[in-house]
Protein backbone atom coordinates (compact mmCIF):
# COMPACT_ATOMS: atom_id res chain seq x y z
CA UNK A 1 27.68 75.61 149.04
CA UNK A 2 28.43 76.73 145.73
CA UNK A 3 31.44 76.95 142.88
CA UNK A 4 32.43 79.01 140.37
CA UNK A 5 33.34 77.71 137.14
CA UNK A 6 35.03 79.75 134.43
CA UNK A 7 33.58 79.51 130.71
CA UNK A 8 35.88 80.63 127.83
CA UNK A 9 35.82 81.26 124.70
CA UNK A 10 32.18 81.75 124.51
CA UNK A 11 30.70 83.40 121.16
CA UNK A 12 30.13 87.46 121.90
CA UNK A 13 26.37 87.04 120.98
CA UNK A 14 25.30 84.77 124.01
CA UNK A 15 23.19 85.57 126.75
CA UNK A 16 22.97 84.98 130.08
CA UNK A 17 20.00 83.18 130.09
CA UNK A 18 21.28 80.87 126.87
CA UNK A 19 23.87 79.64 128.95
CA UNK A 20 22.02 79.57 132.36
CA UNK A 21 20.20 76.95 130.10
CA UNK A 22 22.86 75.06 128.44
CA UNK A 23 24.15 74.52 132.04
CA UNK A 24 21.21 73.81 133.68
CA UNK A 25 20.59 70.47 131.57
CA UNK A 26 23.44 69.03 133.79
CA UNK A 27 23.81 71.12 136.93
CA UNK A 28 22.05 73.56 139.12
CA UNK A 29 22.44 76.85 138.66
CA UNK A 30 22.62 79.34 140.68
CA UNK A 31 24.11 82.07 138.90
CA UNK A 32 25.41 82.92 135.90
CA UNK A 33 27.51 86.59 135.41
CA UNK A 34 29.37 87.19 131.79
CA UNK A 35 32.24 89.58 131.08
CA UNK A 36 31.72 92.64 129.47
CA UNK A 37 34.37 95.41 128.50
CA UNK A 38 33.92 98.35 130.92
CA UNK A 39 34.02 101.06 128.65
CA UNK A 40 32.24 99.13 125.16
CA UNK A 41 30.43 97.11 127.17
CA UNK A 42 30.37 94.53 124.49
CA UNK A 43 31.18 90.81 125.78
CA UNK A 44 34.57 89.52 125.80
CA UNK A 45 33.85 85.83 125.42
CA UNK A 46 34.09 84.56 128.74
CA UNK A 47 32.13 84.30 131.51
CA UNK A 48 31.66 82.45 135.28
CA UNK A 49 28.47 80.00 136.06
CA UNK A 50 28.20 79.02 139.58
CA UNK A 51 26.78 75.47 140.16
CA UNK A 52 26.04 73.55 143.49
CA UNK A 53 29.29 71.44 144.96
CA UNK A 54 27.42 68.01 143.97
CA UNK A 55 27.17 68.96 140.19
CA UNK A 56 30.68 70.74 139.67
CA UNK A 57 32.35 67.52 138.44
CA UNK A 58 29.98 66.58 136.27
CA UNK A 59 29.52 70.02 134.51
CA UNK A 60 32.68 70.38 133.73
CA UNK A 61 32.76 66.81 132.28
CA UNK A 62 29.20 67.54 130.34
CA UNK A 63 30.32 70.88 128.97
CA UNK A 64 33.93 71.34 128.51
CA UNK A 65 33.97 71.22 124.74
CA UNK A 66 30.58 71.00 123.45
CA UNK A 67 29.60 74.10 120.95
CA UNK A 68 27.93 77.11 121.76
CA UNK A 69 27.07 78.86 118.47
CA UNK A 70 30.31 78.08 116.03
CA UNK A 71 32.53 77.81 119.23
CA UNK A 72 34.11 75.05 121.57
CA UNK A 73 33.57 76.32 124.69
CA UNK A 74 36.03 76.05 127.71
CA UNK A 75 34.76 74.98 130.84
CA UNK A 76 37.01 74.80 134.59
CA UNK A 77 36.81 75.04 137.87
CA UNK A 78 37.66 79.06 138.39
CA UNK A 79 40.51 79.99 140.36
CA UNK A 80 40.16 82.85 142.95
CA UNK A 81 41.08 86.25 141.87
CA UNK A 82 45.47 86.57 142.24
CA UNK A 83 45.58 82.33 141.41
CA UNK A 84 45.25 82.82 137.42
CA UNK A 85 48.14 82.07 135.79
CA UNK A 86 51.63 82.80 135.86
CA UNK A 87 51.85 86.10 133.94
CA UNK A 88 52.38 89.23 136.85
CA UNK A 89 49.78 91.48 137.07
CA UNK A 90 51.39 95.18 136.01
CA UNK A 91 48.65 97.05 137.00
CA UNK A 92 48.50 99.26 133.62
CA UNK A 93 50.23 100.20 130.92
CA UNK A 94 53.68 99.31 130.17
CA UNK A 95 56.27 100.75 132.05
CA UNK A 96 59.66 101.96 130.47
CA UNK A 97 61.15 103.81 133.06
């Protein structure tokens, strides 16, 4: 089985394959999928890596904070879609009305 692990604030100039890489010197990886703007499609500076079970732990541990380019990167254990935060999902634009 597999998990997902989110990767913030990640430099805009990284590829896929750069961090498959970076990863894959303490886990293995079985996919790797950044986040691009839909409409740019320029990256946003995050991204998701998804790592057996076994090595979840101890890429988090290995990679939470280590550089990537002239950034400290951000590394957890993703939450499923709706779990994020506490901020309410509007759904658009501001409402006034």
């Amino acid at each position: 089985m597999a998990k997902s692990l989110f990767v913030g604030n990640l430099p805009w100039s990284v590829t896929e394959d750069e961090l498959k890489a970076k990863f894959e010197e303490h886990a293995k990886v079985i996919a790797v999928r950044l986040i691009t703007d839909k409409f740019t499609g320029k990256a946003k500076g995050f991204g998701f890596v998804e790592v057996e079970d076994a090595d979840m732990d101890k890429a988090i541990t290995a990679m939470n904070g280590q550089k990537i380019g002239d950034r400290e990167i951000v590394v957890n254990e993703a939450k499923p879609r709706g779990e994020g935060g506490d901020r309410p999902r509007s759904g658009g634009f501001n409402k006034r009305f």
